[in-house]
PDB file of N, CA and C in Angstrom:
ATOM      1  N   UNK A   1       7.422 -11.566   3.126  1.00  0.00           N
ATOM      2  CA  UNK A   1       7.140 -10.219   2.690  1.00  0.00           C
ATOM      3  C   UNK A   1       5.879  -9.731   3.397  1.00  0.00           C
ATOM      4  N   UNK A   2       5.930  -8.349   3.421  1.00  0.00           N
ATOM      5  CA  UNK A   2       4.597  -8.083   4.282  1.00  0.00           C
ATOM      6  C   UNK A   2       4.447  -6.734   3.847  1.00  0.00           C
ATOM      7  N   UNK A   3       3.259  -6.258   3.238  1.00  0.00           N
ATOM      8  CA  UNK A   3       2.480  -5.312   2.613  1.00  0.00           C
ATOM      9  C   UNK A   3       1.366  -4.871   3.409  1.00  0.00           C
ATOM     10  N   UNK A   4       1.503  -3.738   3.474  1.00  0.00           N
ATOM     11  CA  UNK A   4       0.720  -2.959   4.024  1.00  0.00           C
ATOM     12  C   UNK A   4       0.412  -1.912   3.175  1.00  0.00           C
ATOM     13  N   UNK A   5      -1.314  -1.624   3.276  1.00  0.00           N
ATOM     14  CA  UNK A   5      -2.142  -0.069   2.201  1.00  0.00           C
ATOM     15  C   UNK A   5      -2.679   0.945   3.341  1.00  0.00           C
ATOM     16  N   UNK A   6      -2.186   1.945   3.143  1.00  0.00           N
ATOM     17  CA  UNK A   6      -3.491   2.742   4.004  1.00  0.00           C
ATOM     18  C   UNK A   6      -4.207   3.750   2.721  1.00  0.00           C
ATOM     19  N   UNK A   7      -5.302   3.463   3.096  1.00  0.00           N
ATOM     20  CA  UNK A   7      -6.038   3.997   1.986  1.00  0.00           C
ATOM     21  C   UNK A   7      -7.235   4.540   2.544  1.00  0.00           C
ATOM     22  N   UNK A   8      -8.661   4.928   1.923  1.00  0.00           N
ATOM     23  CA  UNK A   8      -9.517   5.738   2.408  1.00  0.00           C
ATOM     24  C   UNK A   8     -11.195   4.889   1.636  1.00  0.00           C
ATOM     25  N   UNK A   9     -11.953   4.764   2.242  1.00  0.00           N
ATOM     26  CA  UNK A   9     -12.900   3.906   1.592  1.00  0.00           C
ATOM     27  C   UNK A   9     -13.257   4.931   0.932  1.00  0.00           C
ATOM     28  N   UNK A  10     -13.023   5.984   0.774  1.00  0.00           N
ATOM     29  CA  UNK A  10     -13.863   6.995  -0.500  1.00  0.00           C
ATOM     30  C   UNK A  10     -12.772   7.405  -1.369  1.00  0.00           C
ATOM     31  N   UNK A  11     -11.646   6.683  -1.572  1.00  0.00           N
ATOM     32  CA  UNK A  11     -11.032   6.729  -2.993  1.00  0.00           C
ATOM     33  C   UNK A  11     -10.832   5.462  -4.075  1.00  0.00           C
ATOM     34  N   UNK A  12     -11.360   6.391  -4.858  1.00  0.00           N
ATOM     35  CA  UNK A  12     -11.758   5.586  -6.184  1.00  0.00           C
ATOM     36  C   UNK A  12     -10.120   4.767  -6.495  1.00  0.00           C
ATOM     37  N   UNK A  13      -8.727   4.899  -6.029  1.00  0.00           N
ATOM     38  CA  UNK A  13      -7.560   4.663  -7.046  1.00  0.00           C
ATOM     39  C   UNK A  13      -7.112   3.380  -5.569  1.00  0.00           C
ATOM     40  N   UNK A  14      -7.401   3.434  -4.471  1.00  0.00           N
ATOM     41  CA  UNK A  14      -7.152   2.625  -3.667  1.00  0.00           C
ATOM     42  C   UNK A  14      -8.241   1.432  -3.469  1.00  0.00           C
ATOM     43  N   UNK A  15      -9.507   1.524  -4.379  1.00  0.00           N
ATOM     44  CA  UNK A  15     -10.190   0.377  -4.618  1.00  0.00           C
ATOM     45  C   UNK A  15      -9.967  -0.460  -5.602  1.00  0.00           C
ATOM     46  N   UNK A  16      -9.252   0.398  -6.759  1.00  0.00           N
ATOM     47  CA  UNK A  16      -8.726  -0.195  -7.661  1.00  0.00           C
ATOM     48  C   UNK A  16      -7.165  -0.592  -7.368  1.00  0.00           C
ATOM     49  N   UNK A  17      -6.635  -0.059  -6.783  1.00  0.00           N
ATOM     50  CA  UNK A  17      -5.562  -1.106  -6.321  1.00  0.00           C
ATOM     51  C   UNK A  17      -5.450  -2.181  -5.407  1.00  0.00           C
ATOM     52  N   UNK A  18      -6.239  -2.463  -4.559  1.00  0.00           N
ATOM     53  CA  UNK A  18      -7.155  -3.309  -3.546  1.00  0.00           C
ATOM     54  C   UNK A  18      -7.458  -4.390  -4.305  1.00  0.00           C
ATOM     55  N   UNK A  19      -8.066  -4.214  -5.568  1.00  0.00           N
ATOM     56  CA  UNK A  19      -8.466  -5.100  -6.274  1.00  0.00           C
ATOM     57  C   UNK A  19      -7.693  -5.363  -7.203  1.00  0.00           C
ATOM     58  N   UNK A  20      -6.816  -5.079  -7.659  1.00  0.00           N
ATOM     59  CA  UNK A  20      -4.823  -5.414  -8.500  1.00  0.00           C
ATOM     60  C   UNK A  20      -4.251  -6.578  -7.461  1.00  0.00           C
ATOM     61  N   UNK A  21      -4.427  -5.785  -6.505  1.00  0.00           N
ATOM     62  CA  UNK A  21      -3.315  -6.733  -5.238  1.00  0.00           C
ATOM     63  C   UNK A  21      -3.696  -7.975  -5.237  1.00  0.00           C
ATOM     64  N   UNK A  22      -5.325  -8.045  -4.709  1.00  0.00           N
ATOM     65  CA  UNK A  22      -5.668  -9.413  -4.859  1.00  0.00           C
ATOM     66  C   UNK A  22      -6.347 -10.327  -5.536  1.00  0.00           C
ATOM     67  N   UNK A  23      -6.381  -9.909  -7.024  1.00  0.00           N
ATOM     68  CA  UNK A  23      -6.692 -10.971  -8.475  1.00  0.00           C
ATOM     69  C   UNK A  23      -5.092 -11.046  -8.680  1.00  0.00           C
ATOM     70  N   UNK A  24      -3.724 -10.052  -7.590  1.00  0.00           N
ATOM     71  CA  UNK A  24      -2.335 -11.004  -8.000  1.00  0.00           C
ATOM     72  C   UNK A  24      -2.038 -12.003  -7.123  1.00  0.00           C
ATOM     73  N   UNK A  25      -3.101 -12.066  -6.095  1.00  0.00           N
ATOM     74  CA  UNK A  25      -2.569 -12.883  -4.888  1.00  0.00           C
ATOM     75  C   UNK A  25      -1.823 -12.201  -4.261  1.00  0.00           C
ATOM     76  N   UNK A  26      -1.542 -10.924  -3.928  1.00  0.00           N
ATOM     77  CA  UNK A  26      -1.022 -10.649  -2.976  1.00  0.00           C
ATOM     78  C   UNK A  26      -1.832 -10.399  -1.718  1.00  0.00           C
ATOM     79  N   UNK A  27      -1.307 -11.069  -0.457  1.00  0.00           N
ATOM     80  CA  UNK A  27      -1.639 -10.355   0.957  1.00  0.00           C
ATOM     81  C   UNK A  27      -1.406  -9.501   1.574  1.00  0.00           C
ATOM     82  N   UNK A  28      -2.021  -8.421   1.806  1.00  0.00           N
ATOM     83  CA  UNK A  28      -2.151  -7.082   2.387  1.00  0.00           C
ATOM     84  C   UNK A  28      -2.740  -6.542   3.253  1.00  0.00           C
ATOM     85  N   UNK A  29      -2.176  -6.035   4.003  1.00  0.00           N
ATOM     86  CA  UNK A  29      -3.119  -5.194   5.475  1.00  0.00           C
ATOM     87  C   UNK A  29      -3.345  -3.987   4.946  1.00  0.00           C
ATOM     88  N   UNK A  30      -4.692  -3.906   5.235  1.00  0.00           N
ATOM     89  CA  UNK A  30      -5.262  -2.517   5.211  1.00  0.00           C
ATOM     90  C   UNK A  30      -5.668  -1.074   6.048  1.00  0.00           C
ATOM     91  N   UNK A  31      -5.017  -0.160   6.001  1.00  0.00           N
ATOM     92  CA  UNK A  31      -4.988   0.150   7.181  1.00  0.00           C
ATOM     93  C   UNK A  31      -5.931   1.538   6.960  1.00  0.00           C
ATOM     94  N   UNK A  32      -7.392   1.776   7.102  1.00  0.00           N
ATOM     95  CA  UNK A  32      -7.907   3.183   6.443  1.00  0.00           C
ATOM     96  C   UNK A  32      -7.827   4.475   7.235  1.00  0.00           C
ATOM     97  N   UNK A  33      -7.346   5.106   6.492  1.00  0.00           N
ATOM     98  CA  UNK A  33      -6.703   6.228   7.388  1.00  0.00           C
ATOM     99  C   UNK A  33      -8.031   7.612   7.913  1.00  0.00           C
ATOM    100  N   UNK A  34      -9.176   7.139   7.692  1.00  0.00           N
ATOM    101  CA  UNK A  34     -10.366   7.599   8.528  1.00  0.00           C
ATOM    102  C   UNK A  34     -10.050   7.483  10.140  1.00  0.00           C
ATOM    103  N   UNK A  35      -9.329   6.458  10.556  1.00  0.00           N
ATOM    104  CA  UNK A  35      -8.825   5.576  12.039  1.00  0.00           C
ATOM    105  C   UNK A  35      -7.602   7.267  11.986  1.00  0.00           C
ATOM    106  N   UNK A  36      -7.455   7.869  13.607  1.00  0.00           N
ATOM    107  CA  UNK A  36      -6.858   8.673  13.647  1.00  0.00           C
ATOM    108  C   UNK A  36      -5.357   7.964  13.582  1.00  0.00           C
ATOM    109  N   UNK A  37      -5.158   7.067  14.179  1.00  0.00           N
ATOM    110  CA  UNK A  37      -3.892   6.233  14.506  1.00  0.00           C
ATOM    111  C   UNK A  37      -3.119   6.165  13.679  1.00  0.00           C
ATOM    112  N   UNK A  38      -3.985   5.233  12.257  1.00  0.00           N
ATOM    113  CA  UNK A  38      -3.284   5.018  10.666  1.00  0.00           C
ATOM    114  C   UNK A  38      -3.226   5.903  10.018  1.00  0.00           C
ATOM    115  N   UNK A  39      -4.133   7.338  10.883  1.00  0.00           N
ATOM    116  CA  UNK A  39      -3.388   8.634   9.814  1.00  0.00           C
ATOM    117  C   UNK A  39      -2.428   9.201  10.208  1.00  0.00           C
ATOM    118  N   UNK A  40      -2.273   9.060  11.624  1.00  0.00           N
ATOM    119  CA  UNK A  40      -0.848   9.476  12.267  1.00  0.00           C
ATOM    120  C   UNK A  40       0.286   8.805  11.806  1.00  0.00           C
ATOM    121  N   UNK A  41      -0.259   7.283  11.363  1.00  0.00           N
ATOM    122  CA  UNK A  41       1.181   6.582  10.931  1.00  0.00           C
ATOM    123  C   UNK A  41       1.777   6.640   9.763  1.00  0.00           C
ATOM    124  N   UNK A  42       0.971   7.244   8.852  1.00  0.00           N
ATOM    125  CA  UNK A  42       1.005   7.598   7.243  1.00  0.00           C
ATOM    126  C   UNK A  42       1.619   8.716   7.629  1.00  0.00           C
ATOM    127  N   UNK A  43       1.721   9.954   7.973  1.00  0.00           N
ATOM    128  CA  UNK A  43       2.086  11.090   8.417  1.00  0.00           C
ATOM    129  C   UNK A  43       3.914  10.251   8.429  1.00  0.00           C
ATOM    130  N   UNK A  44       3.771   9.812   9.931  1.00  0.00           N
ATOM    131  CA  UNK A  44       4.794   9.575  10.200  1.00  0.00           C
ATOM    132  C   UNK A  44       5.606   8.806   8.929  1.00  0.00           C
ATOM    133  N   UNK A  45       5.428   8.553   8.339  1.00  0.00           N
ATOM    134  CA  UNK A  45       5.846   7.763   6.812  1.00  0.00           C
ATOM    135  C   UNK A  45       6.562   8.772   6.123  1.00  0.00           C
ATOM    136  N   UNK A  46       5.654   9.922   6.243  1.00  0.00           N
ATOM    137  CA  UNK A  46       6.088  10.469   4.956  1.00  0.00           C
ATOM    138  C   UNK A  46       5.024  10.820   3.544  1.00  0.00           C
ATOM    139  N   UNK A  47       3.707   9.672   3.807  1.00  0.00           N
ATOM    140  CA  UNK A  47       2.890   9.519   3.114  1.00  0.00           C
ATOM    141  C   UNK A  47       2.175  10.814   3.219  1.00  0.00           C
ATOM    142  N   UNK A  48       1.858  11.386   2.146  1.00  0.00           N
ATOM    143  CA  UNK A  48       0.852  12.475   1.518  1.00  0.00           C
ATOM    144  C   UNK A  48      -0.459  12.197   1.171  1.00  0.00           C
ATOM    145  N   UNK A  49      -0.457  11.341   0.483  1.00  0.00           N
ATOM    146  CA  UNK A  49      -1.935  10.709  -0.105  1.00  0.00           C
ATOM    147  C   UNK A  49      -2.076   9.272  -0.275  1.00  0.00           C
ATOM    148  N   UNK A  50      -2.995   8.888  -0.168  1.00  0.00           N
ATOM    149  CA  UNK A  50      -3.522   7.462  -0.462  1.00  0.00           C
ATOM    150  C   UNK A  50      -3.608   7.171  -2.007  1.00  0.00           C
ATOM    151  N   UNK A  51      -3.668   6.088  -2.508  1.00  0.00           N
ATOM    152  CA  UNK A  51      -2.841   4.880  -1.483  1.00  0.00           C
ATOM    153  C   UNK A  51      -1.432   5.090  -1.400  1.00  0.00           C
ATOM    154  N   UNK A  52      -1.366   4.322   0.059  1.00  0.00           N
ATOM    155  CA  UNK A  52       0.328   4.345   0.155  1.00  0.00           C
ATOM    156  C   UNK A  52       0.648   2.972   0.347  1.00  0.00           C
ATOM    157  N   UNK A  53       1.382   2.363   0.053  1.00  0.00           N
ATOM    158  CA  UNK A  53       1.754   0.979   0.437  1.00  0.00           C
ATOM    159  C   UNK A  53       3.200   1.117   0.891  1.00  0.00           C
ATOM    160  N   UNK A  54       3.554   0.540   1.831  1.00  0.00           N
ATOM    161  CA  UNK A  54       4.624  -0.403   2.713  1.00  0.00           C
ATOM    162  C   UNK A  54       4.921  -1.670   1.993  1.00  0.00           C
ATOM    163  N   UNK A  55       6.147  -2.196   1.335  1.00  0.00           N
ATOM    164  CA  UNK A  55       6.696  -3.393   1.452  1.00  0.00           C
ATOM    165  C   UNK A  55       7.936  -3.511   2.396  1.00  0.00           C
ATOM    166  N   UNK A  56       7.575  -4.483   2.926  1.00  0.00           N
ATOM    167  CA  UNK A  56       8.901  -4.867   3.615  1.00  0.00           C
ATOM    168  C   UNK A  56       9.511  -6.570   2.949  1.00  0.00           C
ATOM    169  N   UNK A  57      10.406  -6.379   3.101  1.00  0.00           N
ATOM    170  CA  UNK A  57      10.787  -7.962   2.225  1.00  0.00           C
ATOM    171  C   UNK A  57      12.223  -8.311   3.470  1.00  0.00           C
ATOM    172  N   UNK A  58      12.008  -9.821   3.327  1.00  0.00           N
ATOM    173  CA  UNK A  58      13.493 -10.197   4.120  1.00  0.00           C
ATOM    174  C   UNK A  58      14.671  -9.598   3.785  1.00  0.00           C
ATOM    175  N   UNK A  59      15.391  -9.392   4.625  1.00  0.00           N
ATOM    176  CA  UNK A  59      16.787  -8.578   4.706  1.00  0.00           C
ATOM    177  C   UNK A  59      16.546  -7.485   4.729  1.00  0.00           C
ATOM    178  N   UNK A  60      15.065  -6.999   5.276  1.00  0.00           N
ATOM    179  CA  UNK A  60      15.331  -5.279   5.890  1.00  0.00           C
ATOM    180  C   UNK A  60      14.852  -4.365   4.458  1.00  0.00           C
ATOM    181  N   UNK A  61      14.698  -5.162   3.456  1.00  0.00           N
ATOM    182  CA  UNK A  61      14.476  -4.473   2.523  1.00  0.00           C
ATOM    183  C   UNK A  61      13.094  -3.747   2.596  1.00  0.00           C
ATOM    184  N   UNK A  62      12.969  -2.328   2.896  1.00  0.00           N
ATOM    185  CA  UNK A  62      11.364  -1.692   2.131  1.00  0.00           C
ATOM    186  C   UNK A  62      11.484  -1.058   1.263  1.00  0.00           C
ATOM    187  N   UNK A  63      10.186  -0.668   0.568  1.00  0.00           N
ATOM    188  CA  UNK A  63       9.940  -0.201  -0.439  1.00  0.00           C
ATOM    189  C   UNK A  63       8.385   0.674  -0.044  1.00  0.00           C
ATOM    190  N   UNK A  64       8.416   1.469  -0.704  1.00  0.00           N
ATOM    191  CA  UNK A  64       7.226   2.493  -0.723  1.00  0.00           C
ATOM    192  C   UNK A  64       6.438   2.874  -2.170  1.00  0.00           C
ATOM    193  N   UNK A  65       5.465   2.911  -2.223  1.00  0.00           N
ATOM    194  CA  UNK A  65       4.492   3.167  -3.231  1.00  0.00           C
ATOM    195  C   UNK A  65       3.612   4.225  -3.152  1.00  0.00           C
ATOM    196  N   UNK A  66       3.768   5.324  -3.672  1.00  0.00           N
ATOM    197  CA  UNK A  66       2.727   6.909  -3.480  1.00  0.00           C
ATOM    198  C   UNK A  66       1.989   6.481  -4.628  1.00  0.00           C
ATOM    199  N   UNK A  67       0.573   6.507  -4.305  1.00  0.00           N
ATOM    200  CA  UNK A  67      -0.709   6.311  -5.467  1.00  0.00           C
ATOM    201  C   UNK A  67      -0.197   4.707  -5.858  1.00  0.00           C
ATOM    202  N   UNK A  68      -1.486   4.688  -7.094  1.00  0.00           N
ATOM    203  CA  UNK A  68      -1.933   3.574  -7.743  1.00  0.00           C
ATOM    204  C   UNK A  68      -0.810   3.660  -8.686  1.00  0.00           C
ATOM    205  N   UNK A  69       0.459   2.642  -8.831  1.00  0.00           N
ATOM    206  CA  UNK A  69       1.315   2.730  -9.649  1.00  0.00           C
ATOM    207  C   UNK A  69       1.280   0.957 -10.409  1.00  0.00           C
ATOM    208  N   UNK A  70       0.463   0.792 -10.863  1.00  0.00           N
ATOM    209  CA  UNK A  70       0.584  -0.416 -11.111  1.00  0.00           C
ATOM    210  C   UNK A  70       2.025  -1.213 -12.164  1.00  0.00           C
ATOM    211  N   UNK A  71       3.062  -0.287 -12.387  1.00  0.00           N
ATOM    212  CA  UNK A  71       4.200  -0.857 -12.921  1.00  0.00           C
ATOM    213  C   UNK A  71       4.611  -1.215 -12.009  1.00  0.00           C
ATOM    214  N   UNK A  72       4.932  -0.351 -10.880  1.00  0.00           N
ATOM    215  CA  UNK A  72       5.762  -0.180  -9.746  1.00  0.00           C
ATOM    216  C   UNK A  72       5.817  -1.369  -9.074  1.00  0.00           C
ATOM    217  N   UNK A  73       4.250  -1.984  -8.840  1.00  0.00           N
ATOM    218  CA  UNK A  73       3.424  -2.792  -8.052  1.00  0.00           C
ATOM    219  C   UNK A  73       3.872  -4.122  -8.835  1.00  0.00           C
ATOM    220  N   UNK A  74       3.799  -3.831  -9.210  1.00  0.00           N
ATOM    221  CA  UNK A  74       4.277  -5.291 -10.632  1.00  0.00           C
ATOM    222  C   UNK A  74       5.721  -5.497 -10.257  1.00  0.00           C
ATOM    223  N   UNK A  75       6.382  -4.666 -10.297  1.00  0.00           N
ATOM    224  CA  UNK A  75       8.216  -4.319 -10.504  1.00  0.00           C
ATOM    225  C   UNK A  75       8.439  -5.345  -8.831  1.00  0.00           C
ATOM    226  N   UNK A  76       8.072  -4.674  -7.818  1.00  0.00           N
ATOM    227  CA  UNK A  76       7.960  -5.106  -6.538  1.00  0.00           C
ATOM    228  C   UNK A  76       7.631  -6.355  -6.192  1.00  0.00           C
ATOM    229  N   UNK A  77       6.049  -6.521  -5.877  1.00  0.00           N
ATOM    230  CA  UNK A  77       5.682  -7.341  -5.549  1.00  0.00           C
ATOM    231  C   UNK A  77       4.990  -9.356  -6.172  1.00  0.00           C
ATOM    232  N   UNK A  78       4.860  -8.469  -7.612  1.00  0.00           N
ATOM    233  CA  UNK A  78       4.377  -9.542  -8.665  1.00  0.00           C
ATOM    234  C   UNK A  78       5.583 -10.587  -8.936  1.00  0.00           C
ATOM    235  N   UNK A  79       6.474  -9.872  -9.398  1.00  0.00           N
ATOM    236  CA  UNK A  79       7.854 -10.331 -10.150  1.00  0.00           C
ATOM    237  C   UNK A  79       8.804 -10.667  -9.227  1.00  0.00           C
ATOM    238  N   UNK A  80       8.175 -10.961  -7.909  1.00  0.00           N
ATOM    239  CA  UNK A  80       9.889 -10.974  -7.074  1.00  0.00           C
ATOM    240  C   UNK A  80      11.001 -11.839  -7.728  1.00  0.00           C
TER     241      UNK A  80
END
């Protein structure tokens, strides 16, 4: 599985999910979208606002996360 955040060091809901992810053990790339590149690639996503997370899981499976959804995050990545 492979998780990816793009988020913004000046939001308060992507530090707190930063810090969900990993007191669950999950591993995550961070990608802050201050970098013109990772805001072009959030764009290209689809993404509106931070945080956004990317799962990808074997067999092609992704999944997407708009904001701090911590059920969602649970539903996904906690509980596989």
């Amino acid at each position: 599985m492979e998780v990816i955040v793009y988020s913004s060091n000046r939001c308060g809901f992507c530090a707190k999910q930063n810090e969900y992810l990993t007191e669950n053990g999950v591993v995550f790339e961070e990608k802050d979208i201050n970098n013109a590149v990772f805001f072009q690639e959030l764009k290209e996503l689809g993404g509106t606002g931070v945080p956004f997370t990317i799962v990808k899981k074997a067999g092609g499976n992704v999944s997407t996360i708009a904001g701090f959804d911590r059920e969602k995050l649970s539903e996904i990545l906690i509980q596989q």
